[in-house]
C-alpha atoms as a PDB file:
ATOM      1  CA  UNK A   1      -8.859  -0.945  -2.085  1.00  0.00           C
ATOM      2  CA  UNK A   2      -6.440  -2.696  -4.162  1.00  0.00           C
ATOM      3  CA  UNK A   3      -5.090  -1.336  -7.471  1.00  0.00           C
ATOM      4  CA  UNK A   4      -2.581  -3.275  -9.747  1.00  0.00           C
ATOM      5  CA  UNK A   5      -0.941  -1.596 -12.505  1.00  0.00           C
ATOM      6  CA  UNK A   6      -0.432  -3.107 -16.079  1.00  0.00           C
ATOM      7  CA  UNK A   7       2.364  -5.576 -16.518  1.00  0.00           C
ATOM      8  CA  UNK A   8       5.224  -4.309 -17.879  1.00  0.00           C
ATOM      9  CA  UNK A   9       5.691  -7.789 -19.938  1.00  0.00           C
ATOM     10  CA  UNK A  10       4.137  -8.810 -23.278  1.00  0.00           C
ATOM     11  CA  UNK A  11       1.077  -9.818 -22.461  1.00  0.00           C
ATOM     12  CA  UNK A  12      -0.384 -13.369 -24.089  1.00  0.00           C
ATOM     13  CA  UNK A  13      -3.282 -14.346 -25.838  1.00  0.00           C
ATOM     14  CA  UNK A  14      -5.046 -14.887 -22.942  1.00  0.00           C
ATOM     15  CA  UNK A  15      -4.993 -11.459 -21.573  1.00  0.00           C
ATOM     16  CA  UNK A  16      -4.507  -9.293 -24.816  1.00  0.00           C
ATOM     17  CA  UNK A  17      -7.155  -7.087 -25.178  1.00  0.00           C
ATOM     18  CA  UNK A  18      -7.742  -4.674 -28.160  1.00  0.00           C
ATOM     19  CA  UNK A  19     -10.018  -1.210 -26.938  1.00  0.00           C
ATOM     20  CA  UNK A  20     -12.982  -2.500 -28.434  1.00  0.00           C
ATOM     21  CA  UNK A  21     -12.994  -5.799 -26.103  1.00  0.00           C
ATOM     22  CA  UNK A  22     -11.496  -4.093 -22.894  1.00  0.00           C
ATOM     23  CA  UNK A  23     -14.769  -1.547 -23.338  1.00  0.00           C
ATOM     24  CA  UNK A  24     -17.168  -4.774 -23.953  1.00  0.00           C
ATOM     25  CA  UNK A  25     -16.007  -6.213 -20.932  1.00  0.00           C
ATOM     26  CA  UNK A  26     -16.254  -3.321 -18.626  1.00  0.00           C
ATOM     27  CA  UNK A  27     -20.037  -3.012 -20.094  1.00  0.00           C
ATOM     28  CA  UNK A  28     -18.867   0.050 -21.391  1.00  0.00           C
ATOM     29  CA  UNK A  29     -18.366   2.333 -24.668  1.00  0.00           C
ATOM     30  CA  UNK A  30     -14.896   2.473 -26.795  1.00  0.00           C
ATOM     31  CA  UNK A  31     -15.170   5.702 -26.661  1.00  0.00           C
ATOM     32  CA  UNK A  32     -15.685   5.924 -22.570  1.00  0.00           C
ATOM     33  CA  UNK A  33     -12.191   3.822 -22.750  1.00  0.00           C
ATOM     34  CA  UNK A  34     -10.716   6.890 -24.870  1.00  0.00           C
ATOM     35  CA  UNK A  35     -11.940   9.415 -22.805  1.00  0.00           C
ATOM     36  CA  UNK A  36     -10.912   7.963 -19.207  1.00  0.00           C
ATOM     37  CA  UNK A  37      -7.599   7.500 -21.427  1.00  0.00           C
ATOM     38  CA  UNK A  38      -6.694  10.832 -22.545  1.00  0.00           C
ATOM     39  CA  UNK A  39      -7.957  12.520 -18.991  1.00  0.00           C
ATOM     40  CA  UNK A  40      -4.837   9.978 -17.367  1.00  0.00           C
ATOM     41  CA  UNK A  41      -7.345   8.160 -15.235  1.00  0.00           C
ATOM     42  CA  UNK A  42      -6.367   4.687 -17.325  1.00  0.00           C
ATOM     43  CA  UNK A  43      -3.546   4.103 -17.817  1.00  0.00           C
ATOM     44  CA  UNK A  44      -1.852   3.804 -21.859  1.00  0.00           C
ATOM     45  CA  UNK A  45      -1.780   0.375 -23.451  1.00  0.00           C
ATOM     46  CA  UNK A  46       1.176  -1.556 -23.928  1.00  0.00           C
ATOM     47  CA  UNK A  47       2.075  -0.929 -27.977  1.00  0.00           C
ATOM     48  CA  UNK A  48       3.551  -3.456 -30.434  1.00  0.00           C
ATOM     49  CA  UNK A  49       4.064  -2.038 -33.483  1.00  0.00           C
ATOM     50  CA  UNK A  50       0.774  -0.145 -34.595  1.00  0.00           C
ATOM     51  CA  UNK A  51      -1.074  -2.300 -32.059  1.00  0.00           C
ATOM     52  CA  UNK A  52      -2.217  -1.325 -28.634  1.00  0.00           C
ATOM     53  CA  UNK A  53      -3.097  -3.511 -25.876  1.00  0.00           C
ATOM     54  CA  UNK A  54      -5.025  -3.623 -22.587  1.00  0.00           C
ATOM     55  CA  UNK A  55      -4.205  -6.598 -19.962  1.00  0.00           C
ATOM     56  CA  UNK A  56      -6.633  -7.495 -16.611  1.00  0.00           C
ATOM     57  CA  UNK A  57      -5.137  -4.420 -14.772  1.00  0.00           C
ATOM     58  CA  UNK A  58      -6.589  -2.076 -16.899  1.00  0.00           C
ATOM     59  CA  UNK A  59     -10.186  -4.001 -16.663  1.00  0.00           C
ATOM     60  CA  UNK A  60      -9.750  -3.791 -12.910  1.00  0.00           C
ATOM     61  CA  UNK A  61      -8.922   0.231 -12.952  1.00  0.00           C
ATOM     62  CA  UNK A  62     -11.624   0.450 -15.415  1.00  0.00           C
ATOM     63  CA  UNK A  63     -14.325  -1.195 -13.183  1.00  0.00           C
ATOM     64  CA  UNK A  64     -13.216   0.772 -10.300  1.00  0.00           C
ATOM     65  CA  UNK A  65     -13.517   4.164 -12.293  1.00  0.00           C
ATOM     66  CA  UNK A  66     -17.421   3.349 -13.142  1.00  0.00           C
ATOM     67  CA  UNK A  67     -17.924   2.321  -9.423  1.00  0.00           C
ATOM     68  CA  UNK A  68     -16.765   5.449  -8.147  1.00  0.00           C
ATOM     69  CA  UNK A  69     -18.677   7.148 -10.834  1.00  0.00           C
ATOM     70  CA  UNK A  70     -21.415   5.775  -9.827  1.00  0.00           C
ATOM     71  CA  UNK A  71     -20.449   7.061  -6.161  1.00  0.00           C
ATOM     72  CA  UNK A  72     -20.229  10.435  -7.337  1.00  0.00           C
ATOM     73  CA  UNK A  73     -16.837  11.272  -7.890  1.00  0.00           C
ATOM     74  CA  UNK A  74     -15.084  13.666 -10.227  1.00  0.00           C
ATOM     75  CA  UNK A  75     -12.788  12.217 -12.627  1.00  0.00           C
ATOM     76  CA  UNK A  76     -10.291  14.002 -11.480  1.00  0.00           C
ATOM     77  CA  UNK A  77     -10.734  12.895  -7.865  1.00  0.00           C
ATOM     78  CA  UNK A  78     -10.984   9.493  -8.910  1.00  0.00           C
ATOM     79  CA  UNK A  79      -7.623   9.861 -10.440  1.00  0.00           C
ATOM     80  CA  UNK A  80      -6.196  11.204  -7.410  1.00  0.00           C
ATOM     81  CA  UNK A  81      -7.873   8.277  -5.676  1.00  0.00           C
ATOM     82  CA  UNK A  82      -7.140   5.472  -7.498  1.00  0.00           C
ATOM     83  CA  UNK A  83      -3.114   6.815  -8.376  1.00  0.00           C
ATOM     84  CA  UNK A  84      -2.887   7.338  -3.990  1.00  0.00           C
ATOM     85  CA  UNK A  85      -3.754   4.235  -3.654  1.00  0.00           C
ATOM     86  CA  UNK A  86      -1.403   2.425  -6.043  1.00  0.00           C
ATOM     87  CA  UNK A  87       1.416   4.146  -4.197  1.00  0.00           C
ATOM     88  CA  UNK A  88       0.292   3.195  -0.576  1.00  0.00           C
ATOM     89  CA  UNK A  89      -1.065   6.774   0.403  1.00  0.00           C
ATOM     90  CA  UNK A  90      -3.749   6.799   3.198  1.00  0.00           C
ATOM     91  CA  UNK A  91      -7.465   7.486   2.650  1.00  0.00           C
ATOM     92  CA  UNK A  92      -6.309  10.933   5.110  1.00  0.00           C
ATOM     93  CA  UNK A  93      -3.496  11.636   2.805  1.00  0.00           C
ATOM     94  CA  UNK A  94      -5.645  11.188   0.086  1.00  0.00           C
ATOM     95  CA  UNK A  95      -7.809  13.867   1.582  1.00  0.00           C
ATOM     96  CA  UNK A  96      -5.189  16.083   2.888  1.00  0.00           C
ATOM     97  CA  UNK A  97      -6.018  15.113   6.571  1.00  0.00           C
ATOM     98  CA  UNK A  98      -3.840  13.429   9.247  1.00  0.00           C
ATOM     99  CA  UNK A  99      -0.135  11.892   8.569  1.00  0.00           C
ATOM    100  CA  UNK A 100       1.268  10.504   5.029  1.00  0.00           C
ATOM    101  CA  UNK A 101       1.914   6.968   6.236  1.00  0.00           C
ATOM    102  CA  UNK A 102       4.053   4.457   5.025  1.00  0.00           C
ATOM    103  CA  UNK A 103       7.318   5.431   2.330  1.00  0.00           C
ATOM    104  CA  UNK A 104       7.088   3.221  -0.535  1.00  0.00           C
ATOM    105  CA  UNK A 105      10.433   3.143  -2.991  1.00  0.00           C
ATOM    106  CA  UNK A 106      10.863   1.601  -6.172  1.00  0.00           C
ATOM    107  CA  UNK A 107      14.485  -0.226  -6.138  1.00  0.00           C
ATOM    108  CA  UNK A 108      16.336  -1.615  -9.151  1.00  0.00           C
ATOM    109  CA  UNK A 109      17.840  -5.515  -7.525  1.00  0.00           C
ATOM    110  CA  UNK A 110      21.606  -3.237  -7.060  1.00  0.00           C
ATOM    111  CA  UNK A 111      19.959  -0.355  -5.558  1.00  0.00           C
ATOM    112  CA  UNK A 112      18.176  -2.683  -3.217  1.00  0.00           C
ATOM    113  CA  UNK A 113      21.324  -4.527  -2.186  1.00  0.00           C
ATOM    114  CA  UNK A 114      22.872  -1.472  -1.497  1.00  0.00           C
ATOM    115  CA  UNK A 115      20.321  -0.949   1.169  1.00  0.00           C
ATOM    116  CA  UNK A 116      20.560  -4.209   2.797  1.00  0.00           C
ATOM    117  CA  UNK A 117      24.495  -3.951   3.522  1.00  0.00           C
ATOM    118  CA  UNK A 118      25.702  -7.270   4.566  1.00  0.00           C
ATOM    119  CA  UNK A 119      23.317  -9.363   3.148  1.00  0.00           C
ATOM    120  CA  UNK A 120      24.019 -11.068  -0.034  1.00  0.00           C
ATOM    121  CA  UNK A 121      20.621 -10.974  -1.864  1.00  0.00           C
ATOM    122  CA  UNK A 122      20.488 -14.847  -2.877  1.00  0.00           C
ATOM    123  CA  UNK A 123      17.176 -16.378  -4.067  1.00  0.00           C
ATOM    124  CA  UNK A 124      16.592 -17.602  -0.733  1.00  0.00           C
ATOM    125  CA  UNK A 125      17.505 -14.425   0.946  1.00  0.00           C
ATOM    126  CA  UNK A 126      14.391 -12.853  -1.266  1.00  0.00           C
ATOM    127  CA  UNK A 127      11.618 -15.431  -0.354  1.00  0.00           C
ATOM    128  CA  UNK A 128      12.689 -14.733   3.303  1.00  0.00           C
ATOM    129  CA  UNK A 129      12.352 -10.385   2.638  1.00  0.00           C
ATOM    130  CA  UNK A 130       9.254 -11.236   0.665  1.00  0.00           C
ATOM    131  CA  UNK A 131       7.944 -13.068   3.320  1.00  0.00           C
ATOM    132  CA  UNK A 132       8.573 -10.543   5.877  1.00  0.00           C
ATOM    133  CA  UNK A 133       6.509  -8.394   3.867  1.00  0.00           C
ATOM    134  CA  UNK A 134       8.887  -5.913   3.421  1.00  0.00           C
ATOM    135  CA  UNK A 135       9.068  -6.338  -0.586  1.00  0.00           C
ATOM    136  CA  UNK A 136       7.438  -7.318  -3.392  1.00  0.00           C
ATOM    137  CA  UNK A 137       8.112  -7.645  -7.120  1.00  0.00           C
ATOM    138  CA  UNK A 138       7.517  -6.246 -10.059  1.00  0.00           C
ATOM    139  CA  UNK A 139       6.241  -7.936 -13.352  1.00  0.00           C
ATOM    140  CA  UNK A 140       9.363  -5.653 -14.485  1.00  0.00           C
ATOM    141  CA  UNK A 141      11.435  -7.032 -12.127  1.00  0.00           C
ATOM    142  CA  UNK A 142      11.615  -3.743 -10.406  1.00  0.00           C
ATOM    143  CA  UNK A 143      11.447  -4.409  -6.678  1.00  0.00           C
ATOM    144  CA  UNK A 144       8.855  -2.494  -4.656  1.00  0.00           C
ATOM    145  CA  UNK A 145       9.906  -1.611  -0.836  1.00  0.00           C
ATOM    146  CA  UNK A 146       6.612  -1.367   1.217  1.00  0.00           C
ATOM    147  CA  UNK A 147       7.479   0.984   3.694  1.00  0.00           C
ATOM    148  CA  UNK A 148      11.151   2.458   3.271  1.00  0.00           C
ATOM    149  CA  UNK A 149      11.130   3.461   7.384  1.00  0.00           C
ATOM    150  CA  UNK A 150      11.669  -0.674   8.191  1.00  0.00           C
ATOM    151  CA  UNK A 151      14.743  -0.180   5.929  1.00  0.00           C
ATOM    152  CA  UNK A 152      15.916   3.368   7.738  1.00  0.00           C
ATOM    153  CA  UNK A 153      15.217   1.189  11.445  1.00  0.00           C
ATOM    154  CA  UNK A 154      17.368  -1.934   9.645  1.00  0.00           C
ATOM    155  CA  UNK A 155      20.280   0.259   8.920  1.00  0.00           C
ATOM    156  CA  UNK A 156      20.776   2.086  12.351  1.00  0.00           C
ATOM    157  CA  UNK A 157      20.302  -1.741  14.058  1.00  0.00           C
ATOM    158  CA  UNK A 158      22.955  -2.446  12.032  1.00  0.00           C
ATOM    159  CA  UNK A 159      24.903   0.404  12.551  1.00  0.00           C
ATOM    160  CA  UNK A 160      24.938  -1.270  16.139  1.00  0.00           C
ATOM    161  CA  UNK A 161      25.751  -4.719  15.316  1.00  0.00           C
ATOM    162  CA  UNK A 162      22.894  -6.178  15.086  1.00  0.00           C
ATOM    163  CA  UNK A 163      22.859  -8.913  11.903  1.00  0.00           C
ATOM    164  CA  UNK A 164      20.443  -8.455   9.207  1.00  0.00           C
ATOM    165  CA  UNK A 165      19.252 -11.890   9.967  1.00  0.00           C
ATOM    166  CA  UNK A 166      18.471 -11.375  13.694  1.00  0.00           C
ATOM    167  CA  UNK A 167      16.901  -7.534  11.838  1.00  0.00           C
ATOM    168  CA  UNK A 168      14.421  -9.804   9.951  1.00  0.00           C
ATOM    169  CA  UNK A 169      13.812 -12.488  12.283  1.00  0.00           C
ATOM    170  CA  UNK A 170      12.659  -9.281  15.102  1.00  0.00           C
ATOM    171  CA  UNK A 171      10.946  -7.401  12.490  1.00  0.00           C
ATOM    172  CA  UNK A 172       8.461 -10.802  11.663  1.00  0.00           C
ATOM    173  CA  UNK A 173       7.849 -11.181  15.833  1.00  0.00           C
ATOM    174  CA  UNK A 174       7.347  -7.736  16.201  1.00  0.00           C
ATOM    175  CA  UNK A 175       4.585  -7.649  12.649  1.00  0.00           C
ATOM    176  CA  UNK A 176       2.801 -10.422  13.887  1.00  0.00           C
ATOM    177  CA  UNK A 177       2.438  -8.517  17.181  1.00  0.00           C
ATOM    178  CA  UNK A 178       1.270  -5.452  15.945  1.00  0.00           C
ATOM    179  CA  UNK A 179      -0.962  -6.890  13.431  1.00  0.00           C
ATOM    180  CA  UNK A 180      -3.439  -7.642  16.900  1.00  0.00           C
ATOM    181  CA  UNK A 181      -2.915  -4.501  18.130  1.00  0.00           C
ATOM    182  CA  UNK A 182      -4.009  -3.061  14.590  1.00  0.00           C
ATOM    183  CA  UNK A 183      -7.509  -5.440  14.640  1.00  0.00           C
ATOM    184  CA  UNK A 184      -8.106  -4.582  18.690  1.00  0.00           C
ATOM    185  CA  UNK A 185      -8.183  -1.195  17.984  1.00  0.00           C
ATOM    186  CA  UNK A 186     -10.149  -1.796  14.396  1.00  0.00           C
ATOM    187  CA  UNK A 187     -12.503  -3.718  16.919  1.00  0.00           C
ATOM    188  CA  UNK A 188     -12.517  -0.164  18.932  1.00  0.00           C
ATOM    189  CA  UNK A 189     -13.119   1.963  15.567  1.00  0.00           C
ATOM    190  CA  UNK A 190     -16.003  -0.600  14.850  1.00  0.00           C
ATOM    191  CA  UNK A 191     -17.840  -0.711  18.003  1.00  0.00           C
ATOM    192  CA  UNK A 192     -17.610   2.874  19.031  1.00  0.00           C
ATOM    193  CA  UNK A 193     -16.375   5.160  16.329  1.00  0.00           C
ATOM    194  CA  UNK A 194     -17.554   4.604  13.066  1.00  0.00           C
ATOM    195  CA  UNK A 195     -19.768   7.210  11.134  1.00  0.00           C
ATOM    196  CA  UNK A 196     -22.690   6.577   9.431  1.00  0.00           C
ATOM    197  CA  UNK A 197     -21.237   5.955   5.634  1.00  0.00           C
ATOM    198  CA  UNK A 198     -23.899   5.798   3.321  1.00  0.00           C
ATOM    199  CA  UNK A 199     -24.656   9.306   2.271  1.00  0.00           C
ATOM    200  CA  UNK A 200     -28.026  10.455   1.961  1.00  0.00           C
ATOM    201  CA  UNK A 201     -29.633  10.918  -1.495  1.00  0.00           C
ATOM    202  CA  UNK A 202     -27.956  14.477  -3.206  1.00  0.00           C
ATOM    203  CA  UNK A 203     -24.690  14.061  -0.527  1.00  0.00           C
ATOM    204  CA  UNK A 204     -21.400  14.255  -1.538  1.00  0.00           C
ATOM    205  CA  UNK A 205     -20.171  10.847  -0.825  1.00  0.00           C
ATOM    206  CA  UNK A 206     -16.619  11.896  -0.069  1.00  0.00           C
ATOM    207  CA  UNK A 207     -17.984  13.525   3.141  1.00  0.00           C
ATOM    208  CA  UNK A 208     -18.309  10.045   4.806  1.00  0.00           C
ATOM    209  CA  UNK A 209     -15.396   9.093   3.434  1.00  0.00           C
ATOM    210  CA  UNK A 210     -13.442  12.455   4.734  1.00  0.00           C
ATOM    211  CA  UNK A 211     -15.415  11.923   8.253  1.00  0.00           C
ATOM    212  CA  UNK A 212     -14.263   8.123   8.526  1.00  0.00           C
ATOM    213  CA  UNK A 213     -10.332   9.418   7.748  1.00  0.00           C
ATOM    214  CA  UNK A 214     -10.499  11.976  10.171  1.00  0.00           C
ATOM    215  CA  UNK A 215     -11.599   9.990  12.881  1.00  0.00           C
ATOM    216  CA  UNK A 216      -9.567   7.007  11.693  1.00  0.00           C
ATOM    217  CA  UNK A 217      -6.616  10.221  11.744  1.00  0.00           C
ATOM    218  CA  UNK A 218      -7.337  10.993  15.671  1.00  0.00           C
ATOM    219  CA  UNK A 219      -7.635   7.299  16.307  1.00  0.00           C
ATOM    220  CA  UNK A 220      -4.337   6.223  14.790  1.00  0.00           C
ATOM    221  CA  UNK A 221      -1.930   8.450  16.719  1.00  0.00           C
ATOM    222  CA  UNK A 222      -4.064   7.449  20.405  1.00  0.00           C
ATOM    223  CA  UNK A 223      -2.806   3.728  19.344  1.00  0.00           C
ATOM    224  CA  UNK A 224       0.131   4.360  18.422  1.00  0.00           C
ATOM    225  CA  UNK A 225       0.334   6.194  21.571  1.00  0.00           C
ATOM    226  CA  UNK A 226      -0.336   3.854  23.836  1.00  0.00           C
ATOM    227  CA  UNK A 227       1.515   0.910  22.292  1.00  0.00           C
ATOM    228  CA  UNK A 228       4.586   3.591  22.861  1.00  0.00           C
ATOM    229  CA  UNK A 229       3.910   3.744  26.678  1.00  0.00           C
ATOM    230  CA  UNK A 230       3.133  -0.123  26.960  1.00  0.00           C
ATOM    231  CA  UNK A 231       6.107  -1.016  25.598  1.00  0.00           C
ATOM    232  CA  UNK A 232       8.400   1.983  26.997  1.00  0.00           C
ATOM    233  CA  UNK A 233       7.281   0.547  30.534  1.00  0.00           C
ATOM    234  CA  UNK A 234       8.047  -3.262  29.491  1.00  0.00           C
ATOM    235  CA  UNK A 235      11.547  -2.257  27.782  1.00  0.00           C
ATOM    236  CA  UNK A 236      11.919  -0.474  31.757  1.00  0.00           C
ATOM    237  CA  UNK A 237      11.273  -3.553  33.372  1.00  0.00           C
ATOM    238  CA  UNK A 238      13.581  -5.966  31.313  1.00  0.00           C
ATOM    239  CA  UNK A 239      16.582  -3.543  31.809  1.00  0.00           C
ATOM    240  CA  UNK A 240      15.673  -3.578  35.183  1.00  0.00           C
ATOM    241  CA  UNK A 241      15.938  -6.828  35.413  1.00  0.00           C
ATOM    242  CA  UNK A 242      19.133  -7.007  33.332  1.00  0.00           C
ATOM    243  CA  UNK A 243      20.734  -4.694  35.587  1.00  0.00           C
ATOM    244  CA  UNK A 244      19.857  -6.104  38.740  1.00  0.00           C
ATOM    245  CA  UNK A 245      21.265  -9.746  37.330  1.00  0.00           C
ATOM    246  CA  UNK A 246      24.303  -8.303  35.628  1.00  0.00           C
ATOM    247  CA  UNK A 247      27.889  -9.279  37.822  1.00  0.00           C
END
């Protein structure tokens, strides 16, 4: 699931809605709007003046709060839903089952250069992080690292000598790599291990949800695993070889 968060810019007459016409959208009541509002599970309006106003992201959260409604949630575990999922936490997290996952950090554009030592952050340096899928940005130009461990890994190859350039340049061969092994062992999750997820008429529907985690929670750590061993054994053979050709 996929949940943006309301631009931090002044938003046009395009996507400037007043309460009344962010609750006719949803198919909803002002006064649902209000109450999701003042519970925290929407987020506050941007305010000009006396004026308050909701932009697309808060029709998007909105729709997603009746769904899961309509699924059976709490409000208040719809919150913790919906704000886990905005900061990259994993369904087990979520549930308090299995590891945390990825670090996200928020980075001002001189905090982030400080953690890319080296490596003047031009405009084209950006489009090549971005493209990495390392970072994205912010409608308040706030920069958003996806997972702060790639920057922890960047730092101690540097640390060696390795260039930030030749850093990058790995870290795309190595994604594009283990973005298969992700989808073969999806394919495995699929074909042998999913639960059944449609609850039964008067279940709890985060049951499913907490049985799909957990086994997604044992499954996770087997692949990791065994990606470990397969490469540990390659990594064996190359120096192998390097040795055996060194003078």
């Amino acid at each position: 699931m996929s949940v943006s968060t309301p631009s931090a810019t002044s938003p046009g007459p395009a996507d400037a809605l007043s309460v009344d016409e962010l609750a006719r959208a949803a198919g909803t009541l002002t006064s649902t709007v209000r109450m999701y509002q003042s519970r925290g599970v929407l987020p506050p309006p941007r305010r000009s003046g006396r004026r308050a106003f909701y932009g697309p992201a808060h029709l998007d959260r909105l729709r997603r709060i009746d769904e899961l409604r309509r699924q059976g949630f709490s409000l208040a575990g719809i919150k913790k839903l919906l704000d886990a999922y905005e900061t990259g936490a994993t369904l087990g997290a979520v549930l308090g089952i299995g590891p945390v996952g990825p670090r996200r950090l928020v980075l001002s554009a001189p905090q982030l250069a400080a953690r890319f030592p080296g490596l003047g952050l031009t405009p084209e340096v950006m489009v090549d992080v971005m493209a990495a899928g390392l970072v994205v940005v912010r409608d308040d130009a706030k920069y958003v690292v996806l997972d702060a461990r790639v920057l922890d890994l960047a730092s101690a190859l540097g640390t060696l000598g390795v260039p930030p350039e030749r850093v990058m340049t790995e870290w795309r061969a190595v994604r594009s790599i283990t973005d298969e092994v992700a989808l073969r062992f999806a394919a495995v999750f699929d074909d042998h291990l999913r639960p059944p997820f449609a609850p039964r008429p008067g279940d709890d529907p985060a049951v499913a949800l907490a049985q799909a985690s957990a086994t997604l929670d044992r499954l996770m750590p087997l692949a990791k695993a065994m990606v470990d061993v397969a490469l540990d054994a390659a990594l064996t053979r190359t120096v192998d070889r390097l040795v055996a050709g060194a003078p």
